[in-house]
N, C-alpha and C. Protein backbone atom coordinates (compact mmCIF):
# COMPACT_ATOMS: atom_id res chain seq x y z
N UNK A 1 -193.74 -131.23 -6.98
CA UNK A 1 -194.80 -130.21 -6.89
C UNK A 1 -194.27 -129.01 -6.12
N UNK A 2 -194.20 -128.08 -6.74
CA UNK A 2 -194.42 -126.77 -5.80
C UNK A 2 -195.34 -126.41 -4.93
N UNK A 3 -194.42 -125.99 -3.71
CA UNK A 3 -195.64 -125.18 -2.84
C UNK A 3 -194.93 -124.17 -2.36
N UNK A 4 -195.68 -122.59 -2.87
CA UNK A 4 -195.05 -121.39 -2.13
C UNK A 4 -195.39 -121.44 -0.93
N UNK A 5 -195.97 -122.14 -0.10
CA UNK A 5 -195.96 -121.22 1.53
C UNK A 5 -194.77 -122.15 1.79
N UNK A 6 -193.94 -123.33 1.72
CA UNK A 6 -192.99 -124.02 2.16
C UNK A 6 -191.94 -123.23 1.60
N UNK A 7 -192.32 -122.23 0.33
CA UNK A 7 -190.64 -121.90 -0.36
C UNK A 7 -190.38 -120.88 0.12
N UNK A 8 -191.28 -120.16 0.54
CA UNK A 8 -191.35 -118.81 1.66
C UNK A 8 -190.72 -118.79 3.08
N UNK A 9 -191.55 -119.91 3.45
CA UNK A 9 -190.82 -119.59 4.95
C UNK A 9 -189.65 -120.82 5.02
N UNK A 10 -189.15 -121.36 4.01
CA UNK A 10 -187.46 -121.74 3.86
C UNK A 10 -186.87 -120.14 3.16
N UNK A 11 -187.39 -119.06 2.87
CA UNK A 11 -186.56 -118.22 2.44
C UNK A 11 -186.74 -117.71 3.57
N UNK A 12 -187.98 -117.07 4.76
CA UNK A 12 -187.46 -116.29 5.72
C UNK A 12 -186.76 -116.86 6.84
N UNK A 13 -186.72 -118.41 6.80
CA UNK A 13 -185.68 -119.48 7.82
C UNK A 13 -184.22 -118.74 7.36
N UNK A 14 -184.09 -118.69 6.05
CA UNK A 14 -182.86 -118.46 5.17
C UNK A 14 -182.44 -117.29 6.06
N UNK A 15 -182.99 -116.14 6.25
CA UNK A 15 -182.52 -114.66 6.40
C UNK A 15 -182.79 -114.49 7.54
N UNK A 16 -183.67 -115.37 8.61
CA UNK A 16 -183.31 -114.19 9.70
C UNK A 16 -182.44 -115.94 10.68
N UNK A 17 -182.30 -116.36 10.08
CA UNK A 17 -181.41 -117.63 10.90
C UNK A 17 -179.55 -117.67 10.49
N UNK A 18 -179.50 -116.43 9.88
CA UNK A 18 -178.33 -116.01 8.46
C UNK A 18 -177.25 -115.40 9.50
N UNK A 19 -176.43 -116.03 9.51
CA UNK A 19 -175.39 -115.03 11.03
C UNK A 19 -175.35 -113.68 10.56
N UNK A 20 -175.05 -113.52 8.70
CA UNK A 20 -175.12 -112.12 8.54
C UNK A 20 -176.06 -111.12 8.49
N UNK A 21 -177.29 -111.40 9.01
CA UNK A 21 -178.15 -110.68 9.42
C UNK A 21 -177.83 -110.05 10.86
N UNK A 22 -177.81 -111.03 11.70
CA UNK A 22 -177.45 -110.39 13.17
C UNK A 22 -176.51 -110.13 13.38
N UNK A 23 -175.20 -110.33 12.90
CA UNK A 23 -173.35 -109.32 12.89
C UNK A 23 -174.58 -107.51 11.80
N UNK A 24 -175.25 -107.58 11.18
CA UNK A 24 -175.96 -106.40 10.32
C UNK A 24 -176.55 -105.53 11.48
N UNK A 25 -177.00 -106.35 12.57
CA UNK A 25 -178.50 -105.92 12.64
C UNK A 25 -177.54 -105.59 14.37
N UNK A 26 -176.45 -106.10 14.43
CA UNK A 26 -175.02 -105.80 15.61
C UNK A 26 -174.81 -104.39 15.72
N UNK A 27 -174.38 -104.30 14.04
CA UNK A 27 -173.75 -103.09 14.58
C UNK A 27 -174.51 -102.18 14.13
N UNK A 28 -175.68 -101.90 13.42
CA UNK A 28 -176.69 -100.68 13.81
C UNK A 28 -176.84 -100.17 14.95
N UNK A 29 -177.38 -101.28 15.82
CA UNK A 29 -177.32 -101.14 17.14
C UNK A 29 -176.33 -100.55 17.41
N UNK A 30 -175.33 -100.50 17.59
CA UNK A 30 -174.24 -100.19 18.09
C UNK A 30 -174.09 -98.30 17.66
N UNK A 31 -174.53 -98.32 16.17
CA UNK A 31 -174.25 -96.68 15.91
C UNK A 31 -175.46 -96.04 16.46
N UNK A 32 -176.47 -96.90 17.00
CA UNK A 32 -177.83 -96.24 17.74
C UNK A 32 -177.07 -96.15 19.20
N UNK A 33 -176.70 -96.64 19.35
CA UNK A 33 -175.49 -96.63 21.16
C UNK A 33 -174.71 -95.53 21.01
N UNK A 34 -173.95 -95.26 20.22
CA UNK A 34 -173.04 -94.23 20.47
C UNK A 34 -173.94 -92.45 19.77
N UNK A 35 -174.43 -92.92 19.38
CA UNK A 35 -175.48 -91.44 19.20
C UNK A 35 -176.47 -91.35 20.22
N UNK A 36 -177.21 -92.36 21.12
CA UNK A 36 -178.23 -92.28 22.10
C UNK A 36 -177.81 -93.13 23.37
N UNK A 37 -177.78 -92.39 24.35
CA UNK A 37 -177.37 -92.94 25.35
C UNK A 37 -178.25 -93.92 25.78
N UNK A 38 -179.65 -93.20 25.79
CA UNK A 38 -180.79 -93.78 26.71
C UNK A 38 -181.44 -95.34 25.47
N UNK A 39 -181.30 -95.12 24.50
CA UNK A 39 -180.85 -96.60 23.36
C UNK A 39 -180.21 -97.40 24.41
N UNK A 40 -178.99 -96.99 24.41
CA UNK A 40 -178.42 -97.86 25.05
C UNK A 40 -178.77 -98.70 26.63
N UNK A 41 -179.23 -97.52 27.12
CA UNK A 41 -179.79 -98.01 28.95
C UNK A 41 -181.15 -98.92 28.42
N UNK A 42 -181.89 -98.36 27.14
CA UNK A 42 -183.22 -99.25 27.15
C UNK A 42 -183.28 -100.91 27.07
N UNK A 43 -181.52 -100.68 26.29
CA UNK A 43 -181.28 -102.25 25.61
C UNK A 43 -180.71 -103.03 26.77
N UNK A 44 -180.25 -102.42 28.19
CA UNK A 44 -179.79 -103.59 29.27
C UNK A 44 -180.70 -102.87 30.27
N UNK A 45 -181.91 -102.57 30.36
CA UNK A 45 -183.03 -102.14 31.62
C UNK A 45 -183.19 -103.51 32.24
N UNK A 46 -183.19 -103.63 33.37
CA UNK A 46 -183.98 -104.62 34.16
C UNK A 46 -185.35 -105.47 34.14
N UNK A 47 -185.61 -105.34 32.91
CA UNK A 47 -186.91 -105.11 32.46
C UNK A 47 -187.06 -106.59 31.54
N UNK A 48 -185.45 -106.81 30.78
CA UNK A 48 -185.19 -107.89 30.02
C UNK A 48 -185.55 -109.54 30.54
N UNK A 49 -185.67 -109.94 29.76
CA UNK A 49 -186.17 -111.55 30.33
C UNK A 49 -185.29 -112.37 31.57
N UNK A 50 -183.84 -111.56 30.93
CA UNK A 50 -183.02 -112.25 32.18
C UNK A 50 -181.92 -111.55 32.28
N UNK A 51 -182.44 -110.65 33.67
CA UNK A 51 -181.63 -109.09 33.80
C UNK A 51 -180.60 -109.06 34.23
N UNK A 52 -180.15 -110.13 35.25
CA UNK A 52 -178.92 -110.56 35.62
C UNK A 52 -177.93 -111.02 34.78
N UNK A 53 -178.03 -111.29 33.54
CA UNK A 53 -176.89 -111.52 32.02
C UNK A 53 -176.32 -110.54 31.60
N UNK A 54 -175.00 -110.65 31.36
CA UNK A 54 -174.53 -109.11 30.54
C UNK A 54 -175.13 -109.18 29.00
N UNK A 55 -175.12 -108.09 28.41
CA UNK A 55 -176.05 -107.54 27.59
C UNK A 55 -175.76 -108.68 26.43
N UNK A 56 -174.89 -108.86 26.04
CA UNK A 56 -174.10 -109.98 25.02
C UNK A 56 -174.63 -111.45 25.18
N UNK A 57 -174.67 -111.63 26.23
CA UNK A 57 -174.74 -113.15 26.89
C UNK A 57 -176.25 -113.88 26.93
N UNK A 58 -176.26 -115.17 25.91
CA UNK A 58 -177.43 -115.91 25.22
C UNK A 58 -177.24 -116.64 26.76
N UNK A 59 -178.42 -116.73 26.96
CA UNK A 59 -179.09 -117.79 28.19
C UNK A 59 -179.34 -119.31 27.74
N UNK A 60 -178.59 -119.87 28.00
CA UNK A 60 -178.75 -121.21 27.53
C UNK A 60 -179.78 -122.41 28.36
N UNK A 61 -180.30 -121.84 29.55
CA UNK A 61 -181.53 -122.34 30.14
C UNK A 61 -182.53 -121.51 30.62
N UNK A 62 -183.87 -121.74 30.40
CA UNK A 62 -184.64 -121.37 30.56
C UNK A 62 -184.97 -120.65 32.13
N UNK A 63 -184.59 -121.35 33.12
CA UNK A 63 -184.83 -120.46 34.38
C UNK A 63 -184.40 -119.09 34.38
N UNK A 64 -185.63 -117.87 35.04
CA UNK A 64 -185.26 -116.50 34.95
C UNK A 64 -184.19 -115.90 35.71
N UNK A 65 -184.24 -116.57 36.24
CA UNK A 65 -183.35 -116.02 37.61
C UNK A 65 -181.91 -116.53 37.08
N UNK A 66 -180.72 -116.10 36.99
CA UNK A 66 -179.41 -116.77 36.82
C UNK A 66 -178.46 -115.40 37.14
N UNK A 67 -178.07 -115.83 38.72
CA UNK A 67 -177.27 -114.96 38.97
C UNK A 67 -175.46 -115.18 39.01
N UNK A 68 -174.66 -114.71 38.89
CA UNK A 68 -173.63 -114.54 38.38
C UNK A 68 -173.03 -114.50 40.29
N UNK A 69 -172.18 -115.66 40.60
CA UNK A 69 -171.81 -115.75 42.20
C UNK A 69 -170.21 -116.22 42.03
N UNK A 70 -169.98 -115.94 43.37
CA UNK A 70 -168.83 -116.95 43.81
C UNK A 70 -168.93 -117.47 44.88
N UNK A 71 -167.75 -118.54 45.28
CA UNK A 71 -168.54 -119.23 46.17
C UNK A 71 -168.07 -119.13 47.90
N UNK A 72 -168.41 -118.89 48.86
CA UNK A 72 -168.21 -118.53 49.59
C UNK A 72 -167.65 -119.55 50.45
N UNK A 73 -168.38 -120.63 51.13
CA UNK A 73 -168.14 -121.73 51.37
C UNK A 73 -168.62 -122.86 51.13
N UNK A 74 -168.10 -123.93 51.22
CA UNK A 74 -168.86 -125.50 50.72
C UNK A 74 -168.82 -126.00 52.61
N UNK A 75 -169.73 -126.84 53.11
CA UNK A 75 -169.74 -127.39 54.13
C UNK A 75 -170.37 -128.68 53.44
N UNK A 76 -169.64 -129.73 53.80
CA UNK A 76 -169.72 -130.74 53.68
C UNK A 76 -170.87 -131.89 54.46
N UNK A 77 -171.23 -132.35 53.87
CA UNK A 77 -171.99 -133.72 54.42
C UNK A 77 -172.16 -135.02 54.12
N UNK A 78 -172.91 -135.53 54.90
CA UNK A 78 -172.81 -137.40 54.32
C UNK A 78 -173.21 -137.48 52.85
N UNK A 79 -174.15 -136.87 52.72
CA UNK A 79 -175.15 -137.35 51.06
C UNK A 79 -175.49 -135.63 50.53
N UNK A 80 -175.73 -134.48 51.66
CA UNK A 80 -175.75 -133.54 51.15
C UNK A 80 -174.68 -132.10 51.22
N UNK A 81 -174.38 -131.27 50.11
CA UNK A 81 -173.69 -130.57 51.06
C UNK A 81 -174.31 -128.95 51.16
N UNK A 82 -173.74 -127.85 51.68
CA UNK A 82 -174.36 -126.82 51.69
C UNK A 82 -173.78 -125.90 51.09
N UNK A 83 -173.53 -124.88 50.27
CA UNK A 83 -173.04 -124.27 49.50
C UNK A 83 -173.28 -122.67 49.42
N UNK A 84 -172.66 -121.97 50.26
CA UNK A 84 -172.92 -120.62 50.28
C UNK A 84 -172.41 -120.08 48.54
N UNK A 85 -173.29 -119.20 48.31
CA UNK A 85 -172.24 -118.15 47.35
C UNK A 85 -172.86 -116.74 47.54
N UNK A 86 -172.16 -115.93 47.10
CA UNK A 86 -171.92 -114.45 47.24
C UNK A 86 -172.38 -114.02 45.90
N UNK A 87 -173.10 -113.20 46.06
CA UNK A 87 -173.66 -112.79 44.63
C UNK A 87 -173.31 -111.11 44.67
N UNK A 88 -172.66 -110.26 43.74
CA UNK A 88 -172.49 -109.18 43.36
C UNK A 88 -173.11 -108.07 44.22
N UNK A 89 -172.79 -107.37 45.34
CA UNK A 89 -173.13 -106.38 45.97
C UNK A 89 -173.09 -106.97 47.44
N UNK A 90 -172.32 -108.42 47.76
CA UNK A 90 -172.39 -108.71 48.86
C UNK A 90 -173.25 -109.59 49.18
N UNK A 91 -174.54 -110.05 48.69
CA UNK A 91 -175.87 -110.52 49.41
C UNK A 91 -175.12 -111.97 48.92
N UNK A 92 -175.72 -113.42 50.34
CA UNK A 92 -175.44 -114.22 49.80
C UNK A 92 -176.34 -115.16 49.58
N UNK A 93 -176.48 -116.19 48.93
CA UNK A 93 -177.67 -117.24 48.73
C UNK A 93 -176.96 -118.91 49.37
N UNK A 94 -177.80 -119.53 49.92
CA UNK A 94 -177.73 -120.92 50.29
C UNK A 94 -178.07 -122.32 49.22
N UNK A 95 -177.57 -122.59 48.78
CA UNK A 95 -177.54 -123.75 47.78
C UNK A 95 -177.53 -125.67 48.66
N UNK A 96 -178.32 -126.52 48.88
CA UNK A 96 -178.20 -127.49 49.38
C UNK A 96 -178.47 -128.59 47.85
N UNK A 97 -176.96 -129.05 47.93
CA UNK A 97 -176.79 -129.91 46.56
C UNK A 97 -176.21 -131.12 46.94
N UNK A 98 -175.88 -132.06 46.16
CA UNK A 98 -175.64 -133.67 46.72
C UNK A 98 -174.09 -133.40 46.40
N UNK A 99 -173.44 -134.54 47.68
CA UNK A 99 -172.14 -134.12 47.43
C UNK A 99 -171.51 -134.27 46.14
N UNK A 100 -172.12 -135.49 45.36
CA UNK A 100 -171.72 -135.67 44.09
C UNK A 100 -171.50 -134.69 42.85
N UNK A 101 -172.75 -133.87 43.11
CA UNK A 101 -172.89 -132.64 42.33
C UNK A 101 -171.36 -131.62 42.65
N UNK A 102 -171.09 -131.25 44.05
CA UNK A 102 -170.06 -130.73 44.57
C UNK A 102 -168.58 -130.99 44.13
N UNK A 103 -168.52 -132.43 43.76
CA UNK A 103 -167.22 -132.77 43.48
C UNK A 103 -167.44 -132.95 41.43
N UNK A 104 -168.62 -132.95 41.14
CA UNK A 104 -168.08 -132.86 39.35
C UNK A 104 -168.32 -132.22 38.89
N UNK A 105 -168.55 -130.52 40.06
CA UNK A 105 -168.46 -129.38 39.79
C UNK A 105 -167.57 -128.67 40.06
N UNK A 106 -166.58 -128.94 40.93
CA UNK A 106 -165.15 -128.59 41.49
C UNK A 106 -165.36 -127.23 42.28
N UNK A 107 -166.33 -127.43 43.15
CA UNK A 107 -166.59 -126.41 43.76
C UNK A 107 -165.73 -125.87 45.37
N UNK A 108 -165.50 -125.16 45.05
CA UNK A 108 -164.34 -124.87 46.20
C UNK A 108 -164.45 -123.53 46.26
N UNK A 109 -164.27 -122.77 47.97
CA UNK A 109 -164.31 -121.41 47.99
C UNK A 109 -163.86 -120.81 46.92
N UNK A 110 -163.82 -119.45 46.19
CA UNK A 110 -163.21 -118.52 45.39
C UNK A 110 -163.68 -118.90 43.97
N UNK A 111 -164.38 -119.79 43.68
CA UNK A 111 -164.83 -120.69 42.07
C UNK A 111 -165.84 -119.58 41.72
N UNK A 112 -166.23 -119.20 40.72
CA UNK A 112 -167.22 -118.64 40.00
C UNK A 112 -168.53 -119.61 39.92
N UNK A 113 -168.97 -119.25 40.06
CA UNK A 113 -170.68 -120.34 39.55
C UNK A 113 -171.79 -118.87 39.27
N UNK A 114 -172.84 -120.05 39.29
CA UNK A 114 -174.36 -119.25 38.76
C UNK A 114 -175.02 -119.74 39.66
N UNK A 115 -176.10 -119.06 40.57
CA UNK A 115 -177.31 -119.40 41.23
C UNK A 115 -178.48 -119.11 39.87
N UNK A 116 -178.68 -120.61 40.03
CA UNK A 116 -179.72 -120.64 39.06
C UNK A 116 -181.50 -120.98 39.66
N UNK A 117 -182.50 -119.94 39.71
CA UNK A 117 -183.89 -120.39 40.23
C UNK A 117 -184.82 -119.84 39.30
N UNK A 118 -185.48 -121.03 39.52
CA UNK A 118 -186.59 -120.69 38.54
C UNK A 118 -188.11 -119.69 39.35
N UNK A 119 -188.82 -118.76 38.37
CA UNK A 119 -189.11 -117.89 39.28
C UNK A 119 -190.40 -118.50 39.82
N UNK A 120 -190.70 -119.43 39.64
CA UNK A 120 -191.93 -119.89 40.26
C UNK A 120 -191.91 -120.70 41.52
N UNK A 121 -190.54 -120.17 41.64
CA UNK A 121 -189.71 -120.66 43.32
C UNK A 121 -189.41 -119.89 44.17
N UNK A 122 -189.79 -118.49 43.12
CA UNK A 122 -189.39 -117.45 44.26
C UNK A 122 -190.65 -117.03 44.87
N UNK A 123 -190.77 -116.83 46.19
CA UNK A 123 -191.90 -116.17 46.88
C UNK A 123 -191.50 -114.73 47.38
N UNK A 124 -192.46 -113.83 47.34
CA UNK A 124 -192.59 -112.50 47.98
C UNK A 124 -193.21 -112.31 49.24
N UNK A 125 -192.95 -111.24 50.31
CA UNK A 125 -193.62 -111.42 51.11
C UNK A 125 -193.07 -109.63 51.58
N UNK A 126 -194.15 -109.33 52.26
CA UNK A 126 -194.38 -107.86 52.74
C UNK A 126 -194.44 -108.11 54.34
N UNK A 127 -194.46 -109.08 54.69
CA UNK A 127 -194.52 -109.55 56.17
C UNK A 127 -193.11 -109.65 56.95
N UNK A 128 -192.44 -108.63 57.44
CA UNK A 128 -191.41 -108.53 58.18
C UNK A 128 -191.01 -109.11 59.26
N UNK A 129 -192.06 -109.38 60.05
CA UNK A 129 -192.33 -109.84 61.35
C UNK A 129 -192.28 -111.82 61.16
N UNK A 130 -192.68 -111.97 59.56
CA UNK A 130 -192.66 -113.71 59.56
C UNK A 130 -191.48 -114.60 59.71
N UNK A 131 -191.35 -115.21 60.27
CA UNK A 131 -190.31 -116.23 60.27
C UNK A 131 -190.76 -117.38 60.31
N UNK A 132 -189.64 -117.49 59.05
CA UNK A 132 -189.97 -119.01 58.29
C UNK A 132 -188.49 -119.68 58.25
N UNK A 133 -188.77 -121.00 57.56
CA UNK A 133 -187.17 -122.43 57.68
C UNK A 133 -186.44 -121.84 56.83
N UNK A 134 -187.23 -121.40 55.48
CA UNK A 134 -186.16 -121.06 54.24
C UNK A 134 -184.83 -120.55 54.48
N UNK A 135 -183.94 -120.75 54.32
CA UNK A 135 -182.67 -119.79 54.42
C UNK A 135 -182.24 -118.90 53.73
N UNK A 136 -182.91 -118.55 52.43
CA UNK A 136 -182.79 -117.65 52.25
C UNK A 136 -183.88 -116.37 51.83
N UNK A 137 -183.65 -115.52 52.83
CA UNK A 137 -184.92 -114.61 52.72
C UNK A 137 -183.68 -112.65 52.87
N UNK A 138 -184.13 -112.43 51.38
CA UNK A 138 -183.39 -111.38 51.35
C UNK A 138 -184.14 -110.60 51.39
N UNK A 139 -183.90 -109.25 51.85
CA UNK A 139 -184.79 -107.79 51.72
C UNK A 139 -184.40 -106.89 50.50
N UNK A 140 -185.42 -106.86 49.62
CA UNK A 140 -185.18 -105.98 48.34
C UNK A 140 -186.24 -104.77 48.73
N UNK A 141 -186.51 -104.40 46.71
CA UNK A 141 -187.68 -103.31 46.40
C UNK A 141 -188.11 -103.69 45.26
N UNK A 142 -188.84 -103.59 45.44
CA UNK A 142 -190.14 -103.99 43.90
C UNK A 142 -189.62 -103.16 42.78
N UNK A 143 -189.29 -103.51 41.76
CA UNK A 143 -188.87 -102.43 40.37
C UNK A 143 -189.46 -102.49 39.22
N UNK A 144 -190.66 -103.58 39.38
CA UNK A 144 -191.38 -103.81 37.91
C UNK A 144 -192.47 -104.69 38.50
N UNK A 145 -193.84 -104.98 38.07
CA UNK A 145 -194.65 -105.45 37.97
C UNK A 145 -195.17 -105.71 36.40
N UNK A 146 -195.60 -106.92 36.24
CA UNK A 146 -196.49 -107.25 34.96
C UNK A 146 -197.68 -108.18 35.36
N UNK A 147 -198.73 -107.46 35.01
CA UNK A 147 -200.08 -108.56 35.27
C UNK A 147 -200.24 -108.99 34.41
N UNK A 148 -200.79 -109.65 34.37
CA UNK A 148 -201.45 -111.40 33.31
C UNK A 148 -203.13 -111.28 33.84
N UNK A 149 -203.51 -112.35 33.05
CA UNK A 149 -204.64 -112.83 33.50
C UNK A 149 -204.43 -113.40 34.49
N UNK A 150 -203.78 -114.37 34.98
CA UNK A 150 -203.62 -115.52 36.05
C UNK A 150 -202.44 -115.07 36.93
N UNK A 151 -201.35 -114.84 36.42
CA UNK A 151 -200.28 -114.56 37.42
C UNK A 151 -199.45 -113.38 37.07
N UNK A 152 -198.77 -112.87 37.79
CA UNK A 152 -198.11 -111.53 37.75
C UNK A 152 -196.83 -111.71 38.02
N UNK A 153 -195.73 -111.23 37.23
CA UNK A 153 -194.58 -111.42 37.17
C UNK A 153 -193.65 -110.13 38.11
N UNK A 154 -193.14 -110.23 39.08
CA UNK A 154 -193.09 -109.34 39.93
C UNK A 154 -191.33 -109.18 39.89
N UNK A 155 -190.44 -108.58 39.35
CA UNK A 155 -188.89 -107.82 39.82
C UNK A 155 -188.40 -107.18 40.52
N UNK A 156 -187.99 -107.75 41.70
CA UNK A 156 -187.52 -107.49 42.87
C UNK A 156 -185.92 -107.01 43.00
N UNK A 157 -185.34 -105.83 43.36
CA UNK A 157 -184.06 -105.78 42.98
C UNK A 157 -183.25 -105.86 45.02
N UNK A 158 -182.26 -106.25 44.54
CA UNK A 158 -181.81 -106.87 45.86
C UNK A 158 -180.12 -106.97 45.72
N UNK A 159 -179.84 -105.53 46.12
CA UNK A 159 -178.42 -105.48 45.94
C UNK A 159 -178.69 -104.64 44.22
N UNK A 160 -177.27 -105.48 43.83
CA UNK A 160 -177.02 -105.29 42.20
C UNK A 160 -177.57 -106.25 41.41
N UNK A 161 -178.29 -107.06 42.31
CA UNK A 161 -179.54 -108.05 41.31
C UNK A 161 -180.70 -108.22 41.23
N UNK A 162 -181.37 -108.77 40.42
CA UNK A 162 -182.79 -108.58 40.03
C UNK A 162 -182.94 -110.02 40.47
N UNK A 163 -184.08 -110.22 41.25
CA UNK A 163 -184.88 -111.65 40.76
C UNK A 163 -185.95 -111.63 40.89
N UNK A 164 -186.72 -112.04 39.71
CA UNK A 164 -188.20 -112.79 39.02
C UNK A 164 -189.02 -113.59 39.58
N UNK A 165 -189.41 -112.95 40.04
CA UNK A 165 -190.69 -114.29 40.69
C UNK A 165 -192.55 -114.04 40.08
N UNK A 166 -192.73 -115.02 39.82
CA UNK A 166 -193.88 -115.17 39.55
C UNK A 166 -194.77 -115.80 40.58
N UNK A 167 -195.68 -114.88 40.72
CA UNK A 167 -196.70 -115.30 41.74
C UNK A 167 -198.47 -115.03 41.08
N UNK A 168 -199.24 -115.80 41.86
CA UNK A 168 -200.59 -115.48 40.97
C UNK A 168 -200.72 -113.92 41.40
N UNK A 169 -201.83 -113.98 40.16
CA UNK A 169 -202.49 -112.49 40.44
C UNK A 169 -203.48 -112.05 41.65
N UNK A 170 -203.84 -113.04 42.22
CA UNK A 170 -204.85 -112.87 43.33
C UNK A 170 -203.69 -112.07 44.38
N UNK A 171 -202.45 -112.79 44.36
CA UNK A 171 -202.12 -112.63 45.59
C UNK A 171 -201.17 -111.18 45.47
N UNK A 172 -200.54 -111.06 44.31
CA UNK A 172 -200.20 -109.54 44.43
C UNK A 172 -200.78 -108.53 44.35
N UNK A 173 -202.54 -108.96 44.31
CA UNK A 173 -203.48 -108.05 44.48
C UNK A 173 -203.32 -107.82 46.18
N UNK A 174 -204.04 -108.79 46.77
CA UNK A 174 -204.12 -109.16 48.37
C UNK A 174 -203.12 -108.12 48.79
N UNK A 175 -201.90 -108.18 48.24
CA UNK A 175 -200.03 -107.75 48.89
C UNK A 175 -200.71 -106.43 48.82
N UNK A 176 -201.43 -106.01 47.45
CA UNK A 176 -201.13 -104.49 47.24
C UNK A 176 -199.93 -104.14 46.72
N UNK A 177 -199.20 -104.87 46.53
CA UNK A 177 -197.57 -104.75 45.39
C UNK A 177 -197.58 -103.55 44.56
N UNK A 178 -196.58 -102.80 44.86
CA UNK A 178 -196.31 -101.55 44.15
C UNK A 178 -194.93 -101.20 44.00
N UNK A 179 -194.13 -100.51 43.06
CA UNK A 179 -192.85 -100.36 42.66
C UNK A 179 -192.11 -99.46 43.80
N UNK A 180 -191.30 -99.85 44.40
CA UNK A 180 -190.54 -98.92 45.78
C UNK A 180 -190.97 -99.89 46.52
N UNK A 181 -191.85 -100.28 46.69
CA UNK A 181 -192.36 -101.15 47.71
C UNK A 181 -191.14 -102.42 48.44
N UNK A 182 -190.75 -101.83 49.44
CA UNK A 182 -190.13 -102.86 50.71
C UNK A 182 -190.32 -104.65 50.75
N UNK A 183 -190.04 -105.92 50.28
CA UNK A 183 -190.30 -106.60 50.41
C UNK A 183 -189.45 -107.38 50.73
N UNK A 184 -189.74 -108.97 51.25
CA UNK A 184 -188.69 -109.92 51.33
C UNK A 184 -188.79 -110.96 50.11
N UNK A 185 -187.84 -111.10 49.28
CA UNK A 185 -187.16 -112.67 48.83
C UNK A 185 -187.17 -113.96 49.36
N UNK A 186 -187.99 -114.86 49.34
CA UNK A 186 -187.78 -115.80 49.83
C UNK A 186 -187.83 -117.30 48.98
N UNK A 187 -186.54 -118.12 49.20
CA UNK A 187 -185.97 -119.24 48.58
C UNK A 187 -185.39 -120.04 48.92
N UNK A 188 -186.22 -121.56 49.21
CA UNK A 188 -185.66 -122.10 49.70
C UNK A 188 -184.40 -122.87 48.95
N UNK A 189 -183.44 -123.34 50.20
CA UNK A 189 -182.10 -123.69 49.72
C UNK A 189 -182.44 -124.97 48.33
N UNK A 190 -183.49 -125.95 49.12
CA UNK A 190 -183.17 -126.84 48.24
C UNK A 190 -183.33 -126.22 46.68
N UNK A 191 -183.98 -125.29 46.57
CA UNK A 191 -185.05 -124.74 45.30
C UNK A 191 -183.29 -124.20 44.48
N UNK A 192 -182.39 -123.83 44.93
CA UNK A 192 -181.15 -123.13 44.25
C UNK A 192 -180.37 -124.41 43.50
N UNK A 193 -180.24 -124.13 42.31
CA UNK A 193 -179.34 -125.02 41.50
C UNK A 193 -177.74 -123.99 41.16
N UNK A 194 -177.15 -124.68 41.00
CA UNK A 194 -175.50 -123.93 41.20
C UNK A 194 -175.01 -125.08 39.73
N UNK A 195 -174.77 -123.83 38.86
CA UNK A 195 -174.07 -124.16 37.97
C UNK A 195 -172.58 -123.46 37.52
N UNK A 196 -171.67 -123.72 36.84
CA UNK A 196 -170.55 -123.47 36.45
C UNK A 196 -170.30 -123.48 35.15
N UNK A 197 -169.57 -122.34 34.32
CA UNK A 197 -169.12 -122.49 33.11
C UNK A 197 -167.89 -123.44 32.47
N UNK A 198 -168.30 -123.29 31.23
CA UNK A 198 -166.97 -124.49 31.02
C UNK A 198 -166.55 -125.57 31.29
């Protein structure tokens, strides 16, 4: 038996799942890049789902946050260890991972990795004066806001990186959150996953 709505969308599975559509649909783009600059700035804005990726580079997990590090130091422990890395412009993040993780990741000063957090781990805070356990609490600026019904997706830039945090909407009302706006980063160590390519 025939059925056109199944023969349809196996023909548009066909064409836009077709590598030669997107090597097509590549290099348009590309002659829109070299005739328009601001094309080009629109297509890597901070603005993208996951701003910390170079423009090329498919995200193969879902957490927003995936920053591009090296590693500064490993300090060792019985069952856990602690894992500085250095993320692009200097700023660094605290990673607390099991030593096991440490050794079948071959992590050793100078290694490349990824600080990977998901943004519903990241907290904001306008409160300068607070001190809290987290270890890592960086000072950025607000560069994007998106409201929702329920929660508001807030881009914080910090250094040469962006990170995503999602917080409800009540409370970046409360903050008063606005773009320029002065804030702190805050994440705790355990919350950082550290991954490696290859």
């Amino acid at each position: 038996m025939y059925y056109p709505y199944t023969a349809g969308v196996a023909a548009l599975s066909h064409f836009y799942f077709n590598p030669l559509y997107f090597q097509a649909l590549e290099k348009r783009m590309a002659k829109k890049c070299a005739k328009d600059e601001d094309v080009c700035k629109s297509l890597r804005q901070p603005e993208t789902p996951y701003p910390n990726l170079p423009f090329k580079e498919t995200p193969m997990i879902s957490a927003r946050n995936q920053l591009p590090a090296t590693v500064k130091n490993v300090k060792k422990g019985a069952v856990n260890d602690e894992i500085t890395l250095e993320l692009a412009g200097g700023a660094t993040l605290t990673a607390i991972i099991t030593s096991e993780s440490t050794q079948n990741l071959g992590l050793a000063a100078g290694k490349e990795a990824v600080a990977v957090i998901k943004a519903s781990s990241v907290l904001v805070s306008t409160d300068e004066t607070l001190r809290l356990s987290a270890r890592n609490q960086l000072a950025g600026t607000v560069s994007r806001i998106e409201t929702g019904a329920v929660n508001s997706e807030v881009d914080v830039k910090v250094g040469n990186n962006t990170f995503v945090a999602i917080i409800t909407k009540h409370s970046a009302e409360n903050m008063k959150l606005t773009v320029g706006q002065a804030v702190n980063v805050i994440v705790k160590a355990s919350h950082v996953l550290v991954g490696v390519r290859g």
